[in-house]
PDB file of N, CA and C in Angstrom:
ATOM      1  N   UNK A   1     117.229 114.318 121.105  1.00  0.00           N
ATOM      2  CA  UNK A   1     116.795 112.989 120.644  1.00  0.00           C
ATOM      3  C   UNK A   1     115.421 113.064 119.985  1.00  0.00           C
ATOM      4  N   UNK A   2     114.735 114.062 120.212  1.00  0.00           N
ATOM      5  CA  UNK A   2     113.268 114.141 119.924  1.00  0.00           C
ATOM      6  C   UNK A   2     113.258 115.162 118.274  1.00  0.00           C
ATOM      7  N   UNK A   3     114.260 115.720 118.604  1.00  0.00           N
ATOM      8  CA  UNK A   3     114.847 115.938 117.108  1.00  0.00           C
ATOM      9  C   UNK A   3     114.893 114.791 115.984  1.00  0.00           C
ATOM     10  N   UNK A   4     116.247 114.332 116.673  1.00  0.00           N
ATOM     11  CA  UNK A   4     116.246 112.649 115.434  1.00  0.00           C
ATOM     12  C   UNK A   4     115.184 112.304 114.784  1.00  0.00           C
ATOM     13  N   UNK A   5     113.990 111.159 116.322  1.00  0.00           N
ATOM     14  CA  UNK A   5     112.864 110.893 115.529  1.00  0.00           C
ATOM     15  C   UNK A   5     112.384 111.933 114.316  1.00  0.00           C
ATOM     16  N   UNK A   6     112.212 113.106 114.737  1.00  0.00           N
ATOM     17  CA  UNK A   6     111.303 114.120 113.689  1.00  0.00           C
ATOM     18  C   UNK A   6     111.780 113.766 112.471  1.00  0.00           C
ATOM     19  N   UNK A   7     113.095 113.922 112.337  1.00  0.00           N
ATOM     20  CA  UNK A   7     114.282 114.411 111.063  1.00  0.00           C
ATOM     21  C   UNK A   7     113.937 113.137 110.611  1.00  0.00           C
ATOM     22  N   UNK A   8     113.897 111.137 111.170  1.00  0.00           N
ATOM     23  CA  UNK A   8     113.684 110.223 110.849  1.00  0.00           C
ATOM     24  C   UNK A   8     112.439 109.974 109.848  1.00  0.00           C
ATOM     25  N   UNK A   9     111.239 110.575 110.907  1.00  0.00           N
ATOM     26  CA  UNK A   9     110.150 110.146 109.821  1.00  0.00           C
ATOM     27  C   UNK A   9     110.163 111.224 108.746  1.00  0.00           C
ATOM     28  N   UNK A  10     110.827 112.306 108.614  1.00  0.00           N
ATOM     29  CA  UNK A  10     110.297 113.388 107.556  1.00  0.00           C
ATOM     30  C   UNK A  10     111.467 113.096 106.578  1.00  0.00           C
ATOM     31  N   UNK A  11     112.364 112.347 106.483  1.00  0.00           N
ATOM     32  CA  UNK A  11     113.173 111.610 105.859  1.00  0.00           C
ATOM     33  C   UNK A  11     112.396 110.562 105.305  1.00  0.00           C
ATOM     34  N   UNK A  12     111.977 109.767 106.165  1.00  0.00           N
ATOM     35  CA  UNK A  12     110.953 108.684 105.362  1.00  0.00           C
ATOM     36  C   UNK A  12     109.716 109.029 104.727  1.00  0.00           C
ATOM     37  N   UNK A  13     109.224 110.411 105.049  1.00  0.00           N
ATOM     38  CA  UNK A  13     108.429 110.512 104.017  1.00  0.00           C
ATOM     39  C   UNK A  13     108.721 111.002 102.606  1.00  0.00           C
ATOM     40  N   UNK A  14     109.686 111.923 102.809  1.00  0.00           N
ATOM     41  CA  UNK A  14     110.294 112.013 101.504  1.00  0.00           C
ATOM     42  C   UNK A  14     110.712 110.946 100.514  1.00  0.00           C
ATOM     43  N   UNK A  15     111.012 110.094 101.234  1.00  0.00           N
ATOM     44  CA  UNK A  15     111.822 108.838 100.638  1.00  0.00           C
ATOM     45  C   UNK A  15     110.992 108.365  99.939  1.00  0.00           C
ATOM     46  N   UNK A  16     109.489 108.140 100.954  1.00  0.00           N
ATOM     47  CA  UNK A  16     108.222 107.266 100.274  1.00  0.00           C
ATOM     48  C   UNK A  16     107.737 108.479  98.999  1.00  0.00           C
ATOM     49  N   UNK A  17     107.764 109.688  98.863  1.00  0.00           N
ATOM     50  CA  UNK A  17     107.041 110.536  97.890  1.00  0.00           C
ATOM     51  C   UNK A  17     108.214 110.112  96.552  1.00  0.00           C
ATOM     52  N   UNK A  18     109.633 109.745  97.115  1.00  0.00           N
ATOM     53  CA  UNK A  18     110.288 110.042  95.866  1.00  0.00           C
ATOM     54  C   UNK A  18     110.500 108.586  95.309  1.00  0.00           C
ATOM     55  N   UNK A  19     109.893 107.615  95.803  1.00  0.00           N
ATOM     56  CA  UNK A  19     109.742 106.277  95.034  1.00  0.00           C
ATOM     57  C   UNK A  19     108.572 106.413  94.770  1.00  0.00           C
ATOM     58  N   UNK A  20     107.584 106.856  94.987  1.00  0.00           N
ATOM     59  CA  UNK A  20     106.458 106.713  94.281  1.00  0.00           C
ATOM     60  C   UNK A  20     106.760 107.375  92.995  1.00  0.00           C
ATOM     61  N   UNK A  21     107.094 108.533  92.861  1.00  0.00           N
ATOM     62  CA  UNK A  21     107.602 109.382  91.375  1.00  0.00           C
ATOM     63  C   UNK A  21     108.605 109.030  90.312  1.00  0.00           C
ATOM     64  N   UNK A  22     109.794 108.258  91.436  1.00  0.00           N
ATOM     65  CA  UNK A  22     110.606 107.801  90.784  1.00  0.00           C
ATOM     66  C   UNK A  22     110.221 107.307  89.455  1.00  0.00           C
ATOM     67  N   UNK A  23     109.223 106.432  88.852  1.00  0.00           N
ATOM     68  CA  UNK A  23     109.087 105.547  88.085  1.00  0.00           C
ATOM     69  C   UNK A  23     108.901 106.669  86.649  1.00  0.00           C
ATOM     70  N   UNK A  24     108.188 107.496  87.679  1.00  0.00           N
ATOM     71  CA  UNK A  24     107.520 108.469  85.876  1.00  0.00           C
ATOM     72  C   UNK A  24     108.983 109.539  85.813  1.00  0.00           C
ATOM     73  N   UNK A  25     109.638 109.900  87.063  1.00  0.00           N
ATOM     74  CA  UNK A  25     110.920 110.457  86.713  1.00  0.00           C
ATOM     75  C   UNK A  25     112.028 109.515  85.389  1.00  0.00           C
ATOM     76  N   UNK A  26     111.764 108.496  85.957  1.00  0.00           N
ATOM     77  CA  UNK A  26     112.676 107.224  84.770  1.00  0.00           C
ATOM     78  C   UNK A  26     111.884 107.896  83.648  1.00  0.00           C
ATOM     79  N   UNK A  27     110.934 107.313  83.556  1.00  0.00           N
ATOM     80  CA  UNK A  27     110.141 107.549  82.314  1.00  0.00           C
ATOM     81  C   UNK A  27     110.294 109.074  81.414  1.00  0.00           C
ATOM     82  N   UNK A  28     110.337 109.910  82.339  1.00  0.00           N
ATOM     83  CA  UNK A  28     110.748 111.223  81.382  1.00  0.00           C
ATOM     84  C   UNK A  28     112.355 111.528  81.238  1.00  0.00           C
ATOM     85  N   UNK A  29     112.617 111.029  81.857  1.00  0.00           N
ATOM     86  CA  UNK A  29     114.200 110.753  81.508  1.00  0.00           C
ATOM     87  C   UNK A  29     114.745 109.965  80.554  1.00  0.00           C
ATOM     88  N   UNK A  30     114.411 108.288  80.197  1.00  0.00           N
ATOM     89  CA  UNK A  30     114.023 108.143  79.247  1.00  0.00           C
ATOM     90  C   UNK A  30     113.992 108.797  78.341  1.00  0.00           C
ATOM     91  N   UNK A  31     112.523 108.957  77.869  1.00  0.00           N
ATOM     92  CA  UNK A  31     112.253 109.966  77.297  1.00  0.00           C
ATOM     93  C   UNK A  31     112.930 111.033  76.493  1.00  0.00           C
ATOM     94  N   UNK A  32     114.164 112.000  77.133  1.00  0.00           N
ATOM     95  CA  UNK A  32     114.584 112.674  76.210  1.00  0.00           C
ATOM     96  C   UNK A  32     116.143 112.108  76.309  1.00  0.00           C
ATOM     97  N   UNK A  33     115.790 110.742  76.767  1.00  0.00           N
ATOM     98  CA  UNK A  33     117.115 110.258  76.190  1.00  0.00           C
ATOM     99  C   UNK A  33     118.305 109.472  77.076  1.00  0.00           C
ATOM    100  N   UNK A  34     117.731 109.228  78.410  1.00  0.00           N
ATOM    101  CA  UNK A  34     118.901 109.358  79.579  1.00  0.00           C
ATOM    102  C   UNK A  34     118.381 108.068  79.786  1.00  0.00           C
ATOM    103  N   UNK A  35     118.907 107.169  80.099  1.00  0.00           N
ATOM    104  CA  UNK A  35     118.679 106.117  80.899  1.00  0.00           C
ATOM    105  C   UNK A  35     119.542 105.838  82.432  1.00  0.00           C
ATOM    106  N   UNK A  36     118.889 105.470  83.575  1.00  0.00           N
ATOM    107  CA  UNK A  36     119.299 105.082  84.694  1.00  0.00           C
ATOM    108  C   UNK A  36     119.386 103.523  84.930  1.00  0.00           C
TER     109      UNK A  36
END
């Protein structure tokens, strides 16, 4: 169970790093052409 938690928050931090990037990921995607 002390597993879970771990796996929980290091899941949520990923989550939080990959919405923060997300936006400029759009943006270079965009970019050469892709839209999401």
């Amino acid at each position: 169970e002390g597993k879970l938690s771990v796996d929980k928050n290091y899941i949520r931090e990923h989550i939080k790093l990959f919405e923060e990037n997300s936006e400029s990921i759009k943006e270079r995607l965009s970019y050469i052409g892709i839209k999401i």
